[in-house]
C-alpha atoms as a PDB file:
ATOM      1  CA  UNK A   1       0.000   0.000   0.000  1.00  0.00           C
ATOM      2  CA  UNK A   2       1.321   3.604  -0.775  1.00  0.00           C
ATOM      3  CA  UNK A   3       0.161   6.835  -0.244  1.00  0.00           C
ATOM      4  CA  UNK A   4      -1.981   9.101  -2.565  1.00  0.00           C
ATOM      5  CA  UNK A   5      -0.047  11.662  -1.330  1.00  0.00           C
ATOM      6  CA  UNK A   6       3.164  10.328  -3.647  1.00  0.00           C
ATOM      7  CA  UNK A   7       1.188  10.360  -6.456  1.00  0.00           C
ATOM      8  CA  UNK A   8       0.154  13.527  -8.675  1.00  0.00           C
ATOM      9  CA  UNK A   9      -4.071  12.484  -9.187  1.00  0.00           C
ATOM     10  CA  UNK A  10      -5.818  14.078 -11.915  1.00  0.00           C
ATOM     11  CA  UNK A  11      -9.136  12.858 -11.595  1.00  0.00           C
ATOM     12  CA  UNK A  12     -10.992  11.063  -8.552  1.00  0.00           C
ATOM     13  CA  UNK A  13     -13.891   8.640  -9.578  1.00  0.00           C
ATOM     14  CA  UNK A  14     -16.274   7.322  -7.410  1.00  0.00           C
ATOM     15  CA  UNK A  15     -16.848   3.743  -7.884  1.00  0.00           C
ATOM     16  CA  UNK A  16     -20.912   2.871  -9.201  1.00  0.00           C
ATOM     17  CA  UNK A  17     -20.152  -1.051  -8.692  1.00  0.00           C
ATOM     18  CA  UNK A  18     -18.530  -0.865  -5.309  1.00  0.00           C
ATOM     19  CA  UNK A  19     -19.700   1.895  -3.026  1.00  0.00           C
ATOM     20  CA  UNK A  20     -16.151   1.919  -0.806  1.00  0.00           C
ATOM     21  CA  UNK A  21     -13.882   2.505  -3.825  1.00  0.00           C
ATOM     22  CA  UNK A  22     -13.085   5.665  -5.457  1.00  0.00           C
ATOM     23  CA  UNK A  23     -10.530   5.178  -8.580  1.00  0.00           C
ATOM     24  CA  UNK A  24      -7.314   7.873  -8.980  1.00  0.00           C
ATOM     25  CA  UNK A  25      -6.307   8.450 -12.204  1.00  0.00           C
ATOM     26  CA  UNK A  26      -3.092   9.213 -12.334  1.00  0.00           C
ATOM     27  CA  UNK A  27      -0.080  10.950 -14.038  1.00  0.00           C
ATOM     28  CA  UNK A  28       1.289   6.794 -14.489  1.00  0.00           C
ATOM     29  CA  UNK A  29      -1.455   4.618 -14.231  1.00  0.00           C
ATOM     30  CA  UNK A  30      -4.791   4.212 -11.749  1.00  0.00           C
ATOM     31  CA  UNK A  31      -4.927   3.496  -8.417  1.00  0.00           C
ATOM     32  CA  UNK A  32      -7.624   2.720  -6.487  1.00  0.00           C
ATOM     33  CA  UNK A  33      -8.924   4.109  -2.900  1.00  0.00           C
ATOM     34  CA  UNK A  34     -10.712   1.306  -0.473  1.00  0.00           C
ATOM     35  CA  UNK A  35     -12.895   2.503   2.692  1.00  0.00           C
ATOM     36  CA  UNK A  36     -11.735   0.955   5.574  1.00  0.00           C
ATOM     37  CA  UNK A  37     -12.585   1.330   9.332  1.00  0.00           C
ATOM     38  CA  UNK A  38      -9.647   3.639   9.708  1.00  0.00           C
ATOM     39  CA  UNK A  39     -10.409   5.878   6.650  1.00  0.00           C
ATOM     40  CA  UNK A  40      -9.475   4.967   3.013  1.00  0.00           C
ATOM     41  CA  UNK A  41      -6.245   3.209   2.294  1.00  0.00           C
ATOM     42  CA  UNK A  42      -4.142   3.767  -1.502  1.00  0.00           C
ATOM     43  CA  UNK A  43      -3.338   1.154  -3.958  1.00  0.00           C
ATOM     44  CA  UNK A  44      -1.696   1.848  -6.816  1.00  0.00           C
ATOM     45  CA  UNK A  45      -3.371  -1.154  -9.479  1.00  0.00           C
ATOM     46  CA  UNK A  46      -0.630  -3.117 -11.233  1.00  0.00           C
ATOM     47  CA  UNK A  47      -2.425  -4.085 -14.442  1.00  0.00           C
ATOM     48  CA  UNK A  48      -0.836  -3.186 -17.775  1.00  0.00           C
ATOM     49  CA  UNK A  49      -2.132   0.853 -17.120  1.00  0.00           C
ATOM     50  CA  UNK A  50       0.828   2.736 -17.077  1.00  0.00           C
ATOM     51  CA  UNK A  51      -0.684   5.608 -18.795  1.00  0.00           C
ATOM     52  CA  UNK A  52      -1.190   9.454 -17.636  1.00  0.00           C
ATOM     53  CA  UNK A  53      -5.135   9.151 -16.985  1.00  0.00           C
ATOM     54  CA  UNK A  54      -7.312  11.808 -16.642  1.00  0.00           C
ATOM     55  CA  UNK A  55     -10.751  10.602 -17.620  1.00  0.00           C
ATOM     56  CA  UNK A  56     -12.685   7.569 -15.972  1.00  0.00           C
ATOM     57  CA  UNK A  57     -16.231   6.316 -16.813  1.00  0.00           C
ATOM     58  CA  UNK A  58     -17.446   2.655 -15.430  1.00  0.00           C
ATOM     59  CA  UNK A  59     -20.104   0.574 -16.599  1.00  0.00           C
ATOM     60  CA  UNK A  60     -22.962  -1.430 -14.867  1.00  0.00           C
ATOM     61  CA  UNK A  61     -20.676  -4.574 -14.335  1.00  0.00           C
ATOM     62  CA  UNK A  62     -17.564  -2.839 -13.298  1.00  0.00           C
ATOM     63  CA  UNK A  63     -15.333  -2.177 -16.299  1.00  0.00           C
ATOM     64  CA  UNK A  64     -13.515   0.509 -16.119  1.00  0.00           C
ATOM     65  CA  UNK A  65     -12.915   3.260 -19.779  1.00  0.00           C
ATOM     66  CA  UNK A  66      -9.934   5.117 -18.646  1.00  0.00           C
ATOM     67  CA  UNK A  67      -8.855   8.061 -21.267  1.00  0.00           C
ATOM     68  CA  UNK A  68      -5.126   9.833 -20.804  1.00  0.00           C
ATOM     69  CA  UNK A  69      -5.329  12.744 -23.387  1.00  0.00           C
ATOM     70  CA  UNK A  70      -3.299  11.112 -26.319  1.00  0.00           C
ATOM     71  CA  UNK A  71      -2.749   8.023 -25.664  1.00  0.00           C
ATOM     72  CA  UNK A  72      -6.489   6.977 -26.957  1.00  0.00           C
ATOM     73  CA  UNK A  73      -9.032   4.795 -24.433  1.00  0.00           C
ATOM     74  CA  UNK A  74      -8.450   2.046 -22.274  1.00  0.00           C
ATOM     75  CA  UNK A  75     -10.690  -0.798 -21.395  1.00  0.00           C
ATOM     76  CA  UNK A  76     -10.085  -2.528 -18.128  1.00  0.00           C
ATOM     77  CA  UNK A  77     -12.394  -5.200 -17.651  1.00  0.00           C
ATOM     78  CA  UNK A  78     -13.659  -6.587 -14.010  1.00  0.00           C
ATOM     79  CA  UNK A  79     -11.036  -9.894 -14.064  1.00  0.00           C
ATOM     80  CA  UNK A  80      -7.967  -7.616 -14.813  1.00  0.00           C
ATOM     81  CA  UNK A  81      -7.808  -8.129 -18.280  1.00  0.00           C
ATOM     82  CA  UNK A  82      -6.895  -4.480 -19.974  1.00  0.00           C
ATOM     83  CA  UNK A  83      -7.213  -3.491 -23.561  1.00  0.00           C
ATOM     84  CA  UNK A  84      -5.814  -0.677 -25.098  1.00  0.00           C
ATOM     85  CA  UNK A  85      -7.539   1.396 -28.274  1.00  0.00           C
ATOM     86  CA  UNK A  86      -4.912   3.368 -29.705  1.00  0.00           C
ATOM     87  CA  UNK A  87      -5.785   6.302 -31.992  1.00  0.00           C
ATOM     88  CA  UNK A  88      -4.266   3.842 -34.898  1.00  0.00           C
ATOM     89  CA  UNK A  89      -6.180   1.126 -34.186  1.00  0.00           C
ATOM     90  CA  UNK A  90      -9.852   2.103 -33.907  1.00  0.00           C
ATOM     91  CA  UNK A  91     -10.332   5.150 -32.883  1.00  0.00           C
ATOM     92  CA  UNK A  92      -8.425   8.304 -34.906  1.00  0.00           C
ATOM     93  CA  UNK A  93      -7.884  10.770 -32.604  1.00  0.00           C
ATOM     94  CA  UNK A  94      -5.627  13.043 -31.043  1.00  0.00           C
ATOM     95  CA  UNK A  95      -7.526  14.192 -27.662  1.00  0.00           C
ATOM     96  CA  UNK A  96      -9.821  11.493 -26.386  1.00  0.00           C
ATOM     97  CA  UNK A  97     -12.376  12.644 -23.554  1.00  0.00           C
ATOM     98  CA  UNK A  98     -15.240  10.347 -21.724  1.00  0.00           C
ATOM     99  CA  UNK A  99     -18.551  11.144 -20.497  1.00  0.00           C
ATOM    100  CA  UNK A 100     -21.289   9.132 -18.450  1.00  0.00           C
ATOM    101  CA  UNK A 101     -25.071  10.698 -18.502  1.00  0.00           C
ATOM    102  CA  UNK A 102     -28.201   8.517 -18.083  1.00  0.00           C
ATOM    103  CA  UNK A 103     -27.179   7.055 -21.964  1.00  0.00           C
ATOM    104  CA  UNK A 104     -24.620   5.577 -21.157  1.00  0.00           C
ATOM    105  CA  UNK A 105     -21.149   5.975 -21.609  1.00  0.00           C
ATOM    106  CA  UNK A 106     -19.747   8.799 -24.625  1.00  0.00           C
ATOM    107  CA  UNK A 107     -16.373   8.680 -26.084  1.00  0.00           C
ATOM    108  CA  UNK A 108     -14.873  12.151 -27.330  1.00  0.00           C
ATOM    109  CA  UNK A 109     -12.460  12.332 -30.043  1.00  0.00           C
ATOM    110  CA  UNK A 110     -11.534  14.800 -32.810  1.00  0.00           C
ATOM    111  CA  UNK A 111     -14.102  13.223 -35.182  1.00  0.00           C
ATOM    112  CA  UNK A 112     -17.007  13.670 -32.975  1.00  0.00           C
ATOM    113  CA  UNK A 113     -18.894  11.670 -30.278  1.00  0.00           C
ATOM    114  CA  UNK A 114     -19.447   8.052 -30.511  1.00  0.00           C
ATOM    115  CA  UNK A 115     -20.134   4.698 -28.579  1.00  0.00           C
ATOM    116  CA  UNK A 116     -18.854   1.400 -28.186  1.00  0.00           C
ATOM    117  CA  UNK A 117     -20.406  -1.659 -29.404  1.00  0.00           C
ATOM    118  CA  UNK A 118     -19.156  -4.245 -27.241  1.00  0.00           C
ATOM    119  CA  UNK A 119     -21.215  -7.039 -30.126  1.00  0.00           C
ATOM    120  CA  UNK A 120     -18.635  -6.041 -32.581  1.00  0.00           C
ATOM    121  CA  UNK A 121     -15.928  -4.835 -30.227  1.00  0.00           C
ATOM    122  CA  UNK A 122     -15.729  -1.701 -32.114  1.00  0.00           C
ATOM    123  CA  UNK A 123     -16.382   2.241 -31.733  1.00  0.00           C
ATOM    124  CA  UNK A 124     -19.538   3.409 -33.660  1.00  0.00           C
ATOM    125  CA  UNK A 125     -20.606   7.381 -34.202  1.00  0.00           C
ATOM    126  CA  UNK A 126     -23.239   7.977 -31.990  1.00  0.00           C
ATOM    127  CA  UNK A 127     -26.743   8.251 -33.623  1.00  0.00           C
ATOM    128  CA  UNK A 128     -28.621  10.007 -31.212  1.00  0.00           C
ATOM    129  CA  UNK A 129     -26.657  13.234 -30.290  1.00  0.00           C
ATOM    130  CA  UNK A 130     -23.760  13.380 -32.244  1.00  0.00           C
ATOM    131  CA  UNK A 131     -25.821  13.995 -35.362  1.00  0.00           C
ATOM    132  CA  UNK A 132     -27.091  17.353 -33.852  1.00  0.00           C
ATOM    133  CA  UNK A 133     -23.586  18.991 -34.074  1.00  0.00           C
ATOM    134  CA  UNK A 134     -22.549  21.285 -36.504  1.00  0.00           C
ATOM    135  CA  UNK A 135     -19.995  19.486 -38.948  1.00  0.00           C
ATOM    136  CA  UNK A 136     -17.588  21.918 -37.431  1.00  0.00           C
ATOM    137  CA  UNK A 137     -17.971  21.393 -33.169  1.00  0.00           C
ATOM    138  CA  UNK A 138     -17.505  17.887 -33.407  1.00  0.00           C
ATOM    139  CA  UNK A 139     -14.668  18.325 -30.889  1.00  0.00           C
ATOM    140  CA  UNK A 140     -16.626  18.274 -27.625  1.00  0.00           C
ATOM    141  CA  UNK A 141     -14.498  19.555 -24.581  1.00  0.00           C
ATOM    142  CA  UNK A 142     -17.553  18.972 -21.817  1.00  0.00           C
ATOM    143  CA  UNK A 143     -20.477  16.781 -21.845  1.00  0.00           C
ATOM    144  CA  UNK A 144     -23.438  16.991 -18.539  1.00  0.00           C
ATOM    145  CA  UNK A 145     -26.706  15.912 -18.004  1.00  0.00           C
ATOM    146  CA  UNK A 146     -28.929  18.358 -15.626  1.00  0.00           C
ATOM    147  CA  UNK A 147     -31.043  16.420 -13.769  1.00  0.00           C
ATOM    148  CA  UNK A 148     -34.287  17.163 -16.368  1.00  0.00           C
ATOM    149  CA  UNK A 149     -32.203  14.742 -18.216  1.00  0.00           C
ATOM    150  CA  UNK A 150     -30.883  17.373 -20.791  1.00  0.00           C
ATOM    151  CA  UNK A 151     -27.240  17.109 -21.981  1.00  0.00           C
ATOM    152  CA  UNK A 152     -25.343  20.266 -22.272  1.00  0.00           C
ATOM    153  CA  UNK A 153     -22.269  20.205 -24.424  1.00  0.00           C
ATOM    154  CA  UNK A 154     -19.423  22.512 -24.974  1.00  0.00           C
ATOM    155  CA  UNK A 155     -17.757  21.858 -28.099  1.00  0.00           C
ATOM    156  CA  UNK A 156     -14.509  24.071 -29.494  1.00  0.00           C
ATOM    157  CA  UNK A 157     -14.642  24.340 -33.663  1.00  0.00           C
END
């Protein structure tokens, strides 16, 4: 166990499959915070994440989408097992963001919002929303959902 202290955290993520973890990403990987009876005690998580993170969205079942900037998305699934999706793989991109609302999960690049389609194991342009952006704000910088269920988007282009 270390210390978040030693670490430089960019973003803090509560956990919505385990209620006494909150994920750190951080400037060389993620680490994870556990409540314990003491307060919360640091682990840094050893998979194959060695990335700057600054973006993490979770899905019903655990996984974890982790996004660093420029190094594209990562996929850590609940057993460990980590994918990467680099920008010359799937998704072409050179700032990747990720956003959760009431949809689902959103994946930001340079050529616009889409989703992932875990049938095909591959990143589809979003239908719903993404078609109501002008051709030139497909790069979305912020994503939120008030609670009337309205998503308000700040896009630079």
């Amino acid at each position: 166990m270390g210390r978040i202290s030693d670490e430089y955290a960019f973003v803090l993520s509560p956990s919505k499959h385990d209620s006494a973890v909150v994920y750190a990403g951080l400037s060389n990987g993620l680490g994870r915070l556990r409540r314990t009876p003491g307060g919360y005690a640091f682990e840094r998580m050893e998979q194959a994440i060695n990335a700057e993170i600054r973006y993490i969205a979770e899905e019903k079942d655990g996984t974890l989408w982790l996004a660093g900037g420029f190094d594209g998305f990562q996929r850590l699934l609940p057993d460990g097992t980590a994918r990467d999706y680099h920008p010359n793989l799937q998704v072409r991109s050179r700032t990747n963001r990720l956003f959760t609302t009431s949809q689902g999960i959103f994946f930001a690049t340079d050529r616009g919002l889409m989703r992932f389609n875990p049938v095909n194991d591959k990143f589809e342009d979003d239908a719903v929303i993404a078609p109501l952006l002008p051709e030139s704000g497909k790069f979305v910088l912020r994503m939120y959902e008030d609670s009337a269920g309205h998503h308000w988007i700040s896009r630079m282009g």
